[in-house]
C-alpha atoms as a PDB file:
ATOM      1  CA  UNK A   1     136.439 136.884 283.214  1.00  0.00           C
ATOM      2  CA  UNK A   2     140.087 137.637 281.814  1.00  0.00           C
ATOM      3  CA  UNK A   3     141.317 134.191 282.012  1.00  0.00           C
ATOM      4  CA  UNK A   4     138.125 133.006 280.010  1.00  0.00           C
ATOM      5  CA  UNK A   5     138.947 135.293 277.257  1.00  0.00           C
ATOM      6  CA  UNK A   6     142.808 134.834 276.760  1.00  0.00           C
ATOM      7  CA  UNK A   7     142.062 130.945 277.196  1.00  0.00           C
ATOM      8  CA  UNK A   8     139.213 131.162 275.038  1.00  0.00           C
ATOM      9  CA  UNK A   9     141.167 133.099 272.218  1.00  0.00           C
ATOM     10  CA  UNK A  10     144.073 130.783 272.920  1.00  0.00           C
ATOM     11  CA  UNK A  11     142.179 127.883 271.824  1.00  0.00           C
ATOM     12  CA  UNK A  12     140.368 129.937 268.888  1.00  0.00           C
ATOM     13  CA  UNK A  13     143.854 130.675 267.644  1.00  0.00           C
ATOM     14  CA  UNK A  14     145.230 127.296 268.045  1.00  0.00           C
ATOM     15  CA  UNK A  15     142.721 125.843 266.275  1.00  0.00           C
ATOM     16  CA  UNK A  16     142.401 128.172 262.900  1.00  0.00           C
ATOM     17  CA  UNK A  17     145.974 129.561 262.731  1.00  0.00           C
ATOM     18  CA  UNK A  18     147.532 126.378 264.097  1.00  0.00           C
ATOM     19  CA  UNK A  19     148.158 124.346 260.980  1.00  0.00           C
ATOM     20  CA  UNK A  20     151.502 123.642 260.311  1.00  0.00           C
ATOM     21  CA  UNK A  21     151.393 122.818 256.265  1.00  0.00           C
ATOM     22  CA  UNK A  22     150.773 125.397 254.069  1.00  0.00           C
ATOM     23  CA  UNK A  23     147.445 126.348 252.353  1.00  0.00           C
ATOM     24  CA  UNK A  24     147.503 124.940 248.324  1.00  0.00           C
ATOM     25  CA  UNK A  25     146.521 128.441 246.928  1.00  0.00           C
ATOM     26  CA  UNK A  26     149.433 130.601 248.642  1.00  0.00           C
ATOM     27  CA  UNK A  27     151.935 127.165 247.276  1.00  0.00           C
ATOM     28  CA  UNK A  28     150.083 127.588 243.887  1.00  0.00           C
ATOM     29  CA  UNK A  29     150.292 131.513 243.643  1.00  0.00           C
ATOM     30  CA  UNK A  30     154.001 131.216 244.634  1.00  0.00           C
ATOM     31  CA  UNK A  31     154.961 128.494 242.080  1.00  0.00           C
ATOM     32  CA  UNK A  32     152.949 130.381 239.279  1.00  0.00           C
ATOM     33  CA  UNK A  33     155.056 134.018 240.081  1.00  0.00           C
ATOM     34  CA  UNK A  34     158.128 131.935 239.855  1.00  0.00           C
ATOM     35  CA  UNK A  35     157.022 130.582 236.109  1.00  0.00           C
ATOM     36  CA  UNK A  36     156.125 134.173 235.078  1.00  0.00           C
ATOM     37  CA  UNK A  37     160.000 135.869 236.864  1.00  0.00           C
ATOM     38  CA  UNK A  38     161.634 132.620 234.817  1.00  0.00           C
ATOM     39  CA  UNK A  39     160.031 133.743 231.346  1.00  0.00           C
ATOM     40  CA  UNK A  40     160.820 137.373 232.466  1.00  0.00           C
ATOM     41  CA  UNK A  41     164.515 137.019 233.185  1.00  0.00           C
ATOM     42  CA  UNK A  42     164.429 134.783 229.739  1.00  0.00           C
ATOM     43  CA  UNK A  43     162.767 137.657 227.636  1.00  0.00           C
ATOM     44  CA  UNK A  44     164.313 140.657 229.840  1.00  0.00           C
ATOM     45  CA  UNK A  45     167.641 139.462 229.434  1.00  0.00           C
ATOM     46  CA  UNK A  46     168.527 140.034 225.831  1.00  0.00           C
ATOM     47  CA  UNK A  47     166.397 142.815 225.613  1.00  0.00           C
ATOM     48  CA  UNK A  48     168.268 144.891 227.816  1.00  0.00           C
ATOM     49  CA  UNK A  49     171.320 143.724 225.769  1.00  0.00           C
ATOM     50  CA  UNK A  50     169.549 145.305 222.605  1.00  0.00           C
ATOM     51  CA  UNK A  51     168.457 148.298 224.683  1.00  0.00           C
ATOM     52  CA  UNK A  52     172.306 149.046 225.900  1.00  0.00           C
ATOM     53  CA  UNK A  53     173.481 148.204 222.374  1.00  0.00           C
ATOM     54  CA  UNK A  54     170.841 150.870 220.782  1.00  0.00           C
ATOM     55  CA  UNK A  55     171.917 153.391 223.432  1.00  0.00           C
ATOM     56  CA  UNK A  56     175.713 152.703 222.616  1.00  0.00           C
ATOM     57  CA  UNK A  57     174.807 153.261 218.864  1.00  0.00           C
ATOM     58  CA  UNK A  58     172.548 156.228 219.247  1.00  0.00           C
ATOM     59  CA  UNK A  59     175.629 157.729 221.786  1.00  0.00           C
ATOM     60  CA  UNK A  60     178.604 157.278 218.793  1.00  0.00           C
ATOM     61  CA  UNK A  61     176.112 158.367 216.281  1.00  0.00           C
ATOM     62  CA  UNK A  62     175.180 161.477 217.745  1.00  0.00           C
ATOM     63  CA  UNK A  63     178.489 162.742 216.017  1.00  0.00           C
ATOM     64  CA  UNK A  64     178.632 165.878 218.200  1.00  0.00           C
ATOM     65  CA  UNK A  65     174.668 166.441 218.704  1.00  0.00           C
ATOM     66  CA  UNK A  66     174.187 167.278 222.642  1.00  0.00           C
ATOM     67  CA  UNK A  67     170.290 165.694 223.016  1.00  0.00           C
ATOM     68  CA  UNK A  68     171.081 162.494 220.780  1.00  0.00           C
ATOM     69  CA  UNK A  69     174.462 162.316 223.230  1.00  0.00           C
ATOM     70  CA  UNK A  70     171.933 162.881 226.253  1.00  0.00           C
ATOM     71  CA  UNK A  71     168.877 160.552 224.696  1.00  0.00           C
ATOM     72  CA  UNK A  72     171.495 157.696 224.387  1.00  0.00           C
ATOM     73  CA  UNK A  73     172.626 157.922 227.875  1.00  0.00           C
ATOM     74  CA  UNK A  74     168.993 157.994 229.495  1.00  0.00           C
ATOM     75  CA  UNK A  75     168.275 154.729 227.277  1.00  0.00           C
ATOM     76  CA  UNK A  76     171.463 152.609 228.371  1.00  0.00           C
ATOM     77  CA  UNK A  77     170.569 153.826 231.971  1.00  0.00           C
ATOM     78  CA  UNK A  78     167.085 152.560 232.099  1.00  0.00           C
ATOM     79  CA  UNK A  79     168.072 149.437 230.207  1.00  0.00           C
ATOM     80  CA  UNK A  80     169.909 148.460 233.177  1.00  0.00           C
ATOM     81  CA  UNK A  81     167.760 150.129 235.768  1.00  0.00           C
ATOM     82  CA  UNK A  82     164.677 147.820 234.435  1.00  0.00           C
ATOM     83  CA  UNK A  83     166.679 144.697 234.145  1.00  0.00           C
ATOM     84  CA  UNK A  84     167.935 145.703 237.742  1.00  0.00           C
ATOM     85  CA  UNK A  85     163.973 145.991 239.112  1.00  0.00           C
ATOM     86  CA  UNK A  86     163.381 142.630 236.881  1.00  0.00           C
ATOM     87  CA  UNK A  87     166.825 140.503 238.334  1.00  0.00           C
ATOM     88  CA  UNK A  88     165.673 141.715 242.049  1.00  0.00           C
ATOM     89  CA  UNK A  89     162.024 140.231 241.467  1.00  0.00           C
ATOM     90  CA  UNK A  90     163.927 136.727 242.238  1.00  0.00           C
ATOM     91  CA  UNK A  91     164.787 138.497 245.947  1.00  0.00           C
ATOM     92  CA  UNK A  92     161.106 139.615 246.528  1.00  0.00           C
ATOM     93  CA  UNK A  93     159.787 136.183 245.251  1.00  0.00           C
ATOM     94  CA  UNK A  94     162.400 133.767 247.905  1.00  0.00           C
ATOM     95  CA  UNK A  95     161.905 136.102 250.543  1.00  0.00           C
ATOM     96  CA  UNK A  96     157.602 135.561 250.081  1.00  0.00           C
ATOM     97  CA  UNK A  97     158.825 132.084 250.330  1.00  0.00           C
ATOM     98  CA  UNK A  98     160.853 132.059 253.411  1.00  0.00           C
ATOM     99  CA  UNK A  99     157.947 133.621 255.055  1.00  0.00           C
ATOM    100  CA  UNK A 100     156.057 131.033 253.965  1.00  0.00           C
ATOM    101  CA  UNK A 101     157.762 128.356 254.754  1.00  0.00           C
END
């Protein structure tokens, strides 16, 4: 009764899970997240440049104030924490695709 079920479930598996291409919506889905992380890294890019900038210019600005020095520090460090988290969606995306493929 064991052997019918492992060959049994052999063959079921085989035959659903066997195919070697793969399916046209998981290639579809990954070419579409790579359009949207291009146009991300294209809009992300200088506006994490204006974001450092601002933070830079709120910083020398602050001529002596303590929460404007503080307030331009947390902006230049999530400027470049987001564009970090937005540069390392590339990573997540080719490793999806190695698994894939």
């Amino acid at each position: 009764m064991c052997i019918l079920c492992i060959s049994l479930t052999s063959i079921f598996l085989t035959t659903t899970y066997g195919a070697v291409s793969t399916p046209s919506l998981v290639t579809k889905l990954n070419s579409a997240l790579n359009k949207i992380q291009s146009y991300l890294v294209k809009i992300a890019t200088p506006a994490a440049g204006v974001a450092i900038a601002g933070g830079v210019l709120i910083r020398k600005l602050s001529f002596g104030n303590e929460e404007k020095m503080v307030l331009g520090k947390k902006v230049i460090v999530n400027a470049i924490l987001s564009y970090g988290i937005i540069l390392s969606i590339d990573l997540i995306l080719k490793f999806v695709e190695a698994v894939i493929k």
